[in-house]
Protein backbone atom coordinates (compact mmCIF):
# COMPACT_ATOMS: atom_id res chain seq x y z
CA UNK A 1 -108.06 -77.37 59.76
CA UNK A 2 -108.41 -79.29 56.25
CA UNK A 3 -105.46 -78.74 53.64
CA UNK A 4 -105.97 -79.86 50.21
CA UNK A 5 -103.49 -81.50 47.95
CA UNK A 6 -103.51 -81.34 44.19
CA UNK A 7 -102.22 -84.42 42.58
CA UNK A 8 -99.73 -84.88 39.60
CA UNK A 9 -102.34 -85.58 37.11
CA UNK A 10 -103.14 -81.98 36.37
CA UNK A 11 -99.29 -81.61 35.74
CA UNK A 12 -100.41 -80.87 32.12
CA UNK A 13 -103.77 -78.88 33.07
CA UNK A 14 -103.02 -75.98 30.20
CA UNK A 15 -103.31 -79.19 27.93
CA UNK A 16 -105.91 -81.24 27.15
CA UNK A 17 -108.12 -81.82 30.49
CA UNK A 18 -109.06 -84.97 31.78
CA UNK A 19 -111.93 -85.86 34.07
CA UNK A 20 -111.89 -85.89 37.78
CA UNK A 21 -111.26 -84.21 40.80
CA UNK A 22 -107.33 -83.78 40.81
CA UNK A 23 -107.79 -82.58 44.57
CA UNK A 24 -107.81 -84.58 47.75
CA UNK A 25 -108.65 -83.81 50.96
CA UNK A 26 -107.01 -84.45 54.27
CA UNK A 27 -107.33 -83.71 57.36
CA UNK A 28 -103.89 -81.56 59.13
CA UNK A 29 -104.06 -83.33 62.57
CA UNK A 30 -100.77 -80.95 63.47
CA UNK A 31 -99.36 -84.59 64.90
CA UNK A 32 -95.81 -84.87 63.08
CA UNK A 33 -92.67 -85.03 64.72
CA UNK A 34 -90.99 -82.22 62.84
CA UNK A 35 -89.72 -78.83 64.03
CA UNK A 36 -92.91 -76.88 65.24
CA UNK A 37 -93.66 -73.87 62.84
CA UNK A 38 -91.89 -70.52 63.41
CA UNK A 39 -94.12 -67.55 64.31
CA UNK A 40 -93.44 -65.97 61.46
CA UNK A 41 -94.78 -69.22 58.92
CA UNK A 42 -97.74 -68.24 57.57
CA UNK A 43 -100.48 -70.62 58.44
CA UNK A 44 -101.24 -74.30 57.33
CA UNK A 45 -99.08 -77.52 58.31
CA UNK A 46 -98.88 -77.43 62.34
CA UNK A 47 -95.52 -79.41 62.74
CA UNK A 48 -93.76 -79.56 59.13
CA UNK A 49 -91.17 -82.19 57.98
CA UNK A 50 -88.49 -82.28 55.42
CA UNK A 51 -90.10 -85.82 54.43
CA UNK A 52 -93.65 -84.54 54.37
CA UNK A 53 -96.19 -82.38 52.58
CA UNK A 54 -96.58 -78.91 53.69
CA UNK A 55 -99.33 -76.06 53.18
CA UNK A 56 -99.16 -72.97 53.34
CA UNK A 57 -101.95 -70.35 53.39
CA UNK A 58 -101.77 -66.24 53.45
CA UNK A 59 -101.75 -64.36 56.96
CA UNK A 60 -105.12 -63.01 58.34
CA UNK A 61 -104.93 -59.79 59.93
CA UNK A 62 -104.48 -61.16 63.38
CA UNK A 63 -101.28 -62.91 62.42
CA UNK A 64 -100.06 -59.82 60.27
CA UNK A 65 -101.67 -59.43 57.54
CA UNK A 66 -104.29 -57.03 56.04
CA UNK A 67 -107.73 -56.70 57.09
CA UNK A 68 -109.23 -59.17 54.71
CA UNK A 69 -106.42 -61.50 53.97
CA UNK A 70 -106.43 -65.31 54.39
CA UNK A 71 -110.07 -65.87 53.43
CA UNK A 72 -109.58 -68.15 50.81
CA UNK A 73 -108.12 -71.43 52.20
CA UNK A 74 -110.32 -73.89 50.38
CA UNK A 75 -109.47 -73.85 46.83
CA UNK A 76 -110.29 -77.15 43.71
CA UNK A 77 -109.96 -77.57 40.28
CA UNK A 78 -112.41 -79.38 37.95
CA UNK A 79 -110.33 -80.75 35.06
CA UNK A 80 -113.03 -82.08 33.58
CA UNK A 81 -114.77 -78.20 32.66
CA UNK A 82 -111.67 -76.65 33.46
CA UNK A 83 -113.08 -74.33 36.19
CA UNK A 84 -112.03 -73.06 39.94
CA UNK A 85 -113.75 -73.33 42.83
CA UNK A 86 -113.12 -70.47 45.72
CA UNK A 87 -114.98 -70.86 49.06
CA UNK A 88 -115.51 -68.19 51.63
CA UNK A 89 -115.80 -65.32 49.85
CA UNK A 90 -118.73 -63.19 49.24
CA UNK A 91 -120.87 -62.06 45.83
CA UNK A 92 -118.82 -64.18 43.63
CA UNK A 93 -121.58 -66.33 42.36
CA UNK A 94 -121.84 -70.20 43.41
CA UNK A 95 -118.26 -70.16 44.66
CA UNK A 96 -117.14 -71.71 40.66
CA UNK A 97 -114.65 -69.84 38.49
CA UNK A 98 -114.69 -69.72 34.91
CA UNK A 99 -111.46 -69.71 32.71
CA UNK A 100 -110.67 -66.08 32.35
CA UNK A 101 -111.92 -64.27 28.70
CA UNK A 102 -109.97 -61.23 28.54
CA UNK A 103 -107.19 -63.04 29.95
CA UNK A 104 -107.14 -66.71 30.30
CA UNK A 105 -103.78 -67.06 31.17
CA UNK A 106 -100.65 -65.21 32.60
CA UNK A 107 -97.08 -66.92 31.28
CA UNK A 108 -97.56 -70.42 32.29
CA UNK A 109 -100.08 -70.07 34.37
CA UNK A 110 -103.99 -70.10 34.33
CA UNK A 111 -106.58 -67.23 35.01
CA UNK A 112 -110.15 -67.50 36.18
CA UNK A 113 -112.75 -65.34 36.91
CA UNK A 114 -115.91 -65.07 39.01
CA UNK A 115 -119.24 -64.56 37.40
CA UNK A 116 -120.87 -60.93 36.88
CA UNK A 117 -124.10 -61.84 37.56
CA UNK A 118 -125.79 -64.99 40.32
CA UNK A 119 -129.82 -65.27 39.93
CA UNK A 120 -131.70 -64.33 43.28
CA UNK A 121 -132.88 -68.27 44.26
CA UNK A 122 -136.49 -67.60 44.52
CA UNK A 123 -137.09 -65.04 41.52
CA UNK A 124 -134.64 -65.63 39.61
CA UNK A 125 -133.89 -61.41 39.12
CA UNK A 126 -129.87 -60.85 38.54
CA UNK A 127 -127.89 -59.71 41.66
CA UNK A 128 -124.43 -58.50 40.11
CA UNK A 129 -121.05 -59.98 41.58
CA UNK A 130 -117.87 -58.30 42.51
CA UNK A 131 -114.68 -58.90 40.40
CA UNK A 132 -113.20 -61.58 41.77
CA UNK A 133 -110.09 -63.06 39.73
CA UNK A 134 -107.88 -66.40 40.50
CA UNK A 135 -104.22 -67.53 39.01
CA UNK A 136 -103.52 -70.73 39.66
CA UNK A 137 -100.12 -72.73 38.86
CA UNK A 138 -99.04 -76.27 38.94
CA UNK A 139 -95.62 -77.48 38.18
CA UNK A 140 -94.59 -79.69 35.59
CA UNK A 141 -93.77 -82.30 38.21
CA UNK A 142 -97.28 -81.47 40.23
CA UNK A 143 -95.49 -81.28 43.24
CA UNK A 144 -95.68 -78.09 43.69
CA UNK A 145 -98.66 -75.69 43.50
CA UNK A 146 -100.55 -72.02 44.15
CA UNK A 147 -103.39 -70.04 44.17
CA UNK A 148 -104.16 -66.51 44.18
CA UNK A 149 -107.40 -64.78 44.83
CA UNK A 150 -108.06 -61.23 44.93
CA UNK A 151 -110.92 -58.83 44.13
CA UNK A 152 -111.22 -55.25 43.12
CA UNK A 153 -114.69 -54.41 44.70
CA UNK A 154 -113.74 -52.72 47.73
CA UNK A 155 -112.35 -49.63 48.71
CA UNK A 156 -109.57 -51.14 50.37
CA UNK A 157 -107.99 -54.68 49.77
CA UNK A 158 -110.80 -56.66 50.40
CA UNK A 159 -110.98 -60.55 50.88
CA UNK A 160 -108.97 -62.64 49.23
CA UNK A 161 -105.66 -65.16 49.79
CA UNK A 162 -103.42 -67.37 48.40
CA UNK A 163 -102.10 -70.75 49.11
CA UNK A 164 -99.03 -72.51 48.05
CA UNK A 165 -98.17 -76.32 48.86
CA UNK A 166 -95.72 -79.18 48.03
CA UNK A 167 -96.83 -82.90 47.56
CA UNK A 168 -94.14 -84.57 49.14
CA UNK A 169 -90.61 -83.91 50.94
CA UNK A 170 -87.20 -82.47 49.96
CA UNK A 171 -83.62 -83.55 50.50
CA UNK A 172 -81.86 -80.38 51.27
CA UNK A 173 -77.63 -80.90 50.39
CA UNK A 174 -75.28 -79.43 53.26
CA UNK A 175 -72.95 -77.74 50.48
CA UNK A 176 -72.71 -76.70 47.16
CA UNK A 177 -75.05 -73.78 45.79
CA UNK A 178 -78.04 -74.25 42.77
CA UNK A 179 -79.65 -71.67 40.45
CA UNK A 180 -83.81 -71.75 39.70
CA UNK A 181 -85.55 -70.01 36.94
CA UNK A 182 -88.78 -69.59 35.88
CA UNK A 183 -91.95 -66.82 36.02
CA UNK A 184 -94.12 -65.03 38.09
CA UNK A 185 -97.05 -64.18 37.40
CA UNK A 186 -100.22 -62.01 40.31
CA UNK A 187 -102.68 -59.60 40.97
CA UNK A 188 -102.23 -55.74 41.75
CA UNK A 189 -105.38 -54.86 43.81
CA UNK A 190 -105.79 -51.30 45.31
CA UNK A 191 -106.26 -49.49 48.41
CA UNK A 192 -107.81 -46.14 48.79
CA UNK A 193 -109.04 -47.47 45.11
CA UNK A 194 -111.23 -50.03 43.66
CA UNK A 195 -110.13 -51.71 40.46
CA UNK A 196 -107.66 -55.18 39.57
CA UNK A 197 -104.52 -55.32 37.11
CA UNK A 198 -102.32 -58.11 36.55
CA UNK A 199 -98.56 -58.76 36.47
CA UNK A 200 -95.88 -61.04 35.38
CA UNK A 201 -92.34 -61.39 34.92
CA UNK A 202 -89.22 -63.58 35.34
CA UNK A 203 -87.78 -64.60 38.37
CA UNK A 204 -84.50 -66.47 38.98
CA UNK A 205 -83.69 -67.76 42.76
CA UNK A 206 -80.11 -69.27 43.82
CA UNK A 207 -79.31 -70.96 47.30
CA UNK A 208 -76.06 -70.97 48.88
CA UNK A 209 -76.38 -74.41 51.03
CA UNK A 210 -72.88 -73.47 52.34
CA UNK A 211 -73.29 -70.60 53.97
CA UNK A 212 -74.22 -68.44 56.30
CA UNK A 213 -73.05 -70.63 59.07
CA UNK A 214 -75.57 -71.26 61.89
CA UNK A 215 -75.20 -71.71 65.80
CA UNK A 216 -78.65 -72.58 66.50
CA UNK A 217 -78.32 -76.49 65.35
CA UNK A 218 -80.18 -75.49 61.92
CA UNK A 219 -80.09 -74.70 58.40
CA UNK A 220 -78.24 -70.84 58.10
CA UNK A 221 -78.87 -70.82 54.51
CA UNK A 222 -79.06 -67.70 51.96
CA UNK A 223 -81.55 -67.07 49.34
CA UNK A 224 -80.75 -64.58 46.93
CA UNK A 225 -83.45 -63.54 43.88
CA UNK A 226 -84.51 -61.41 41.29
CA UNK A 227 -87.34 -60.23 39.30
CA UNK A 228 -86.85 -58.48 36.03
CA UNK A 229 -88.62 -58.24 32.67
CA UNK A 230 -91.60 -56.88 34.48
CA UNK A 231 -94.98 -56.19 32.82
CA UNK A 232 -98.18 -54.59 34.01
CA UNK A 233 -101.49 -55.44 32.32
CA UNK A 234 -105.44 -54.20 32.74
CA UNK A 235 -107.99 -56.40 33.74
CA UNK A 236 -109.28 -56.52 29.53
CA UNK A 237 -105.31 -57.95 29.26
CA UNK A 238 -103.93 -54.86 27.83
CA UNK A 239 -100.34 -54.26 28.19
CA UNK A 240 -100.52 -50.90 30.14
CA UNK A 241 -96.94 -51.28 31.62
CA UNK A 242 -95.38 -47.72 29.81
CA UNK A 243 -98.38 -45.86 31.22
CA UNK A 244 -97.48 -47.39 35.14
CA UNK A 245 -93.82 -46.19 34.84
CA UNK A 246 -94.39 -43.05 33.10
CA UNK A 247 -96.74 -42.23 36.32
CA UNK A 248 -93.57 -43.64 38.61
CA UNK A 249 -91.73 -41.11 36.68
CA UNK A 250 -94.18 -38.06 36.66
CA UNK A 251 -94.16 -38.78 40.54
CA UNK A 252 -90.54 -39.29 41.60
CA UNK A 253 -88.76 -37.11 38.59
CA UNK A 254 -86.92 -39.87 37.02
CA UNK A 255 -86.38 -41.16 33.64
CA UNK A 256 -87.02 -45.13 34.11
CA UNK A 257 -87.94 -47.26 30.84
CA UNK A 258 -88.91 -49.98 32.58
CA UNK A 259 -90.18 -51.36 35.70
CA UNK A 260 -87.72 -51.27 38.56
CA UNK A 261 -86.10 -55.18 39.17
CA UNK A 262 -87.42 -56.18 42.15
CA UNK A 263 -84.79 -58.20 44.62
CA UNK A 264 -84.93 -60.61 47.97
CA UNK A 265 -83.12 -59.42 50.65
CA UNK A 266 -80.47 -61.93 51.29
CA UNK A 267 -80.10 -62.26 55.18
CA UNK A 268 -78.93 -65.38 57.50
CA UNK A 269 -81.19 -68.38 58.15
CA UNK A 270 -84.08 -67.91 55.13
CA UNK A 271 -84.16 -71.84 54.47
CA UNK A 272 -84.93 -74.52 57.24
CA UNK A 273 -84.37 -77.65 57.19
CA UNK A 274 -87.99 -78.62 56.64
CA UNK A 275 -87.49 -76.68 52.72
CA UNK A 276 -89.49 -73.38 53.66
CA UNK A 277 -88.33 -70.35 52.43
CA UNK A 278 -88.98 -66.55 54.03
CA UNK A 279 -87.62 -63.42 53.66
CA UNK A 280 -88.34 -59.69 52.44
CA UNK A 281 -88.49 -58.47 48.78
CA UNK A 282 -87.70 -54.38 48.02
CA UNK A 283 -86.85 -52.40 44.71
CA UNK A 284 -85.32 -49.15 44.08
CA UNK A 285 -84.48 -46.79 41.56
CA UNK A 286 -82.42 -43.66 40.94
CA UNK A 287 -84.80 -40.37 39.89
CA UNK A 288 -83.21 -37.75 37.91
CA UNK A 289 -81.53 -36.14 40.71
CA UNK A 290 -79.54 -38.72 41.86
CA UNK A 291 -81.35 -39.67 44.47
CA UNK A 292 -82.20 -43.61 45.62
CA UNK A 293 -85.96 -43.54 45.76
CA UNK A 294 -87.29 -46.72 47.43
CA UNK A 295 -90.44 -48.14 45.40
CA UNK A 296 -91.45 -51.32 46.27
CA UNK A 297 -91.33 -53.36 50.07
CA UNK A 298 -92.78 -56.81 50.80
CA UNK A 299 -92.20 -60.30 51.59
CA UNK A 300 -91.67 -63.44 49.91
CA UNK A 301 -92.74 -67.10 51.12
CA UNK A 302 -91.68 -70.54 49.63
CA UNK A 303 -91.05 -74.47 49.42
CA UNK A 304 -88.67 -76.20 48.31
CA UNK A 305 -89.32 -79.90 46.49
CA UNK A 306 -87.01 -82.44 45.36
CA UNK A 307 -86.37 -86.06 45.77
CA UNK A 308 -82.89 -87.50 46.56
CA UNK A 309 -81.19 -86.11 43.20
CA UNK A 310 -81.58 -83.04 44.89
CA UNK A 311 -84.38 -79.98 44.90
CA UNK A 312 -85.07 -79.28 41.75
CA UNK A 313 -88.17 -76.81 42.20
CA UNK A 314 -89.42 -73.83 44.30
CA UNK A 315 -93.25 -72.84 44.46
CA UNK A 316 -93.97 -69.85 46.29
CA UNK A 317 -95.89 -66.47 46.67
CA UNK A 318 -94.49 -62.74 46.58
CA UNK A 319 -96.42 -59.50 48.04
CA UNK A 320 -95.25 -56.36 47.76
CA UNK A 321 -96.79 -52.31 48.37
CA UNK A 322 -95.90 -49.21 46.83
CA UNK A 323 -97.93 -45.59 47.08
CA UNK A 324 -95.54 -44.37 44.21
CA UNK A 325 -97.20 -43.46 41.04
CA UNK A 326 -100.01 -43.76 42.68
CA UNK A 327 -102.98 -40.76 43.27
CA UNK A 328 -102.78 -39.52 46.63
CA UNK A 329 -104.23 -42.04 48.92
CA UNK A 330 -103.77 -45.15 47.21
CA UNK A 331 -101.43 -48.01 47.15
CA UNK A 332 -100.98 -50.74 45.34
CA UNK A 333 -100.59 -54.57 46.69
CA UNK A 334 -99.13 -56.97 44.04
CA UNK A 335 -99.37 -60.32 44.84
CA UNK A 336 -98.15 -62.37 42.60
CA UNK A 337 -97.00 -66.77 42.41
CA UNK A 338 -94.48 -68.09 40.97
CA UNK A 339 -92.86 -71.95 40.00
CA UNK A 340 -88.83 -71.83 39.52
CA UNK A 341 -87.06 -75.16 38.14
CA UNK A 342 -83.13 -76.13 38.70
CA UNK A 343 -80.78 -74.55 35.76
């Protein structure tokens, strides 16, 4: 399979945009000498290394994902137009994404859009496009990096991925714990319902290199995170995040003024020793009854980067599902990146 690396010289691609392809290409022969990838890895770097790159690309439905997911694992940016170019999905034009109108960016990351309308080749006559939209963050460093593709065309989830990747190794420490801040920002797409909103919020990730202890010969470490100051947007970028958790409220009987703070699960063994990161995400809330009403459920995937000073960044991806608030039938996938920095 090819993986694709994005170089630090787009470390500053919000800025002012140079020229050049900030991408290159290389082939994953799956030869290193690293611990094989668990099962449960999503797809990308064959036999990962602490020392080494690693790339990372969403789960297709016959490794457990959603019928449609892990199309897009061929992603570049043009610096020199500032656009986005998707491969393998269909109806969004000649595969290049504009920067976004409505919403150009999300936080510190960027926002690009498909076009509306591709000219049939021989007559020219205008064949419309699905929505397809793309975030896509780089780190200040550029070491770290993700993508996001989804569109709201379909009845279901339809095609559509992410990727996230490191440039480079990580030097994990065997003790001591560190704290990691920064934003999320993704994509709610539907199913049961066509239609795309956006998302963003803050995130803050700590890792206990301590503990929990491990009798397998690797890393036992726990994650623990957070996402709070939550906000819900419409595709035209307007703020509709009272309207989602008054429906939340209509449905469940509860009184909530803001969107519930979603957590990571904190569980034995989340960080290897090759910097990856896995575990589950969930929210709750209590309605007016008392009751614990479960609202969001999901998983998380990241990497770790750092050189010898220590890791001082995470990149990584976050999906989660909820039905509540939702008309009958439909439920809603967010699926949304994020870049954290040491505190």
């Amino acid at each position: 399979m090819k993986r694709i690396w994005l170089g630090a010289t787009v470390a500053a691609f919000l800025g002012a945009c140079g020229g050049g392809n900030p991408f290159i290409e290389e082939e994953d022969t799956g030869t290193g000498t690293g611990t094989d990838s668990d099962p449960t890895l999503p797809p990308g770097t064959a036999s990962p290394e602490p020392d080494n790159s690693i790339f990372r690309t969403e789960p297709t439905a016959a490794s457990g994902g959603q019928v449609g997911d892990g199309y897009v694992t061929d992603v570049a940016y043009n610096s020199a137009n500032d656009t986005f170019t998707v491969d393998n999905l269909g109806f969004d034009g000649d595969n290049v994404y504009n920067r976004g109108t409505a919403v150009s960016s999300l936080g510190p990351y960027a926002v690009y859009e498909a076009v509306a309308q591709f000219p049939d080749s021989e007559t020219g006559t205008p064949i419309n496009q699905f929505t397809h939209r793309a975030i896509y963050g780089v780190s200040t460093s550029g070491n770290t990096q993700f993508a996001i593709v989804r569109t709201g065309a379909y009845s279901d989830y339809g095609f559509g991925g992410f990727i996230y990747q490191r440039e480079g190794g990580v030097t994990l420490p065997t003790s001591g714990q560190a704290l990691f801040s920064g934003e999320v920002s993704g994509v709610r797409d539907f199913s049961g319902s066509g239609g795309l909103q956006y998302s963003r919020g803050d995130i803050d990730v700590a890792i206990d290199f301590d503990d929990f202890n491990d009798t397998t010969g690797s890393r036992g470490d726990a994650v623990q995170g957070a996402v709070y100051n939550r906000e819900i947007y419409d595709i035209d970028g307007n703020n509709i995040t009272n309207a989602v958790v008054g429906a939340i409220n209509s449905d469940q009987a509860a009184s909530l003024t803001a969107m519930p703070t979603l957590t990571f699960t904190v569980a034995p063994g989340a960080l290897d020793d090759n910097g990856e990161i896995l575990g589950e995400v969930s929210s709750f809330f209590v309605n007016d009854a008392g009751e614990v009403v479960s609202f969001e459920s999901g998983n998380y995937y990241a990497l770790v980067s750092g050189d010898a000073g220590g890791p001082d960044e995470i990149v990584g991806v976050i999906v989660t599902t909820t039905d509540v608030g939702q008309p009958t039938g439909v439920t809603v996938r967010d699926t949304g990146g994020f870049i954290v920095y040491r505190q």
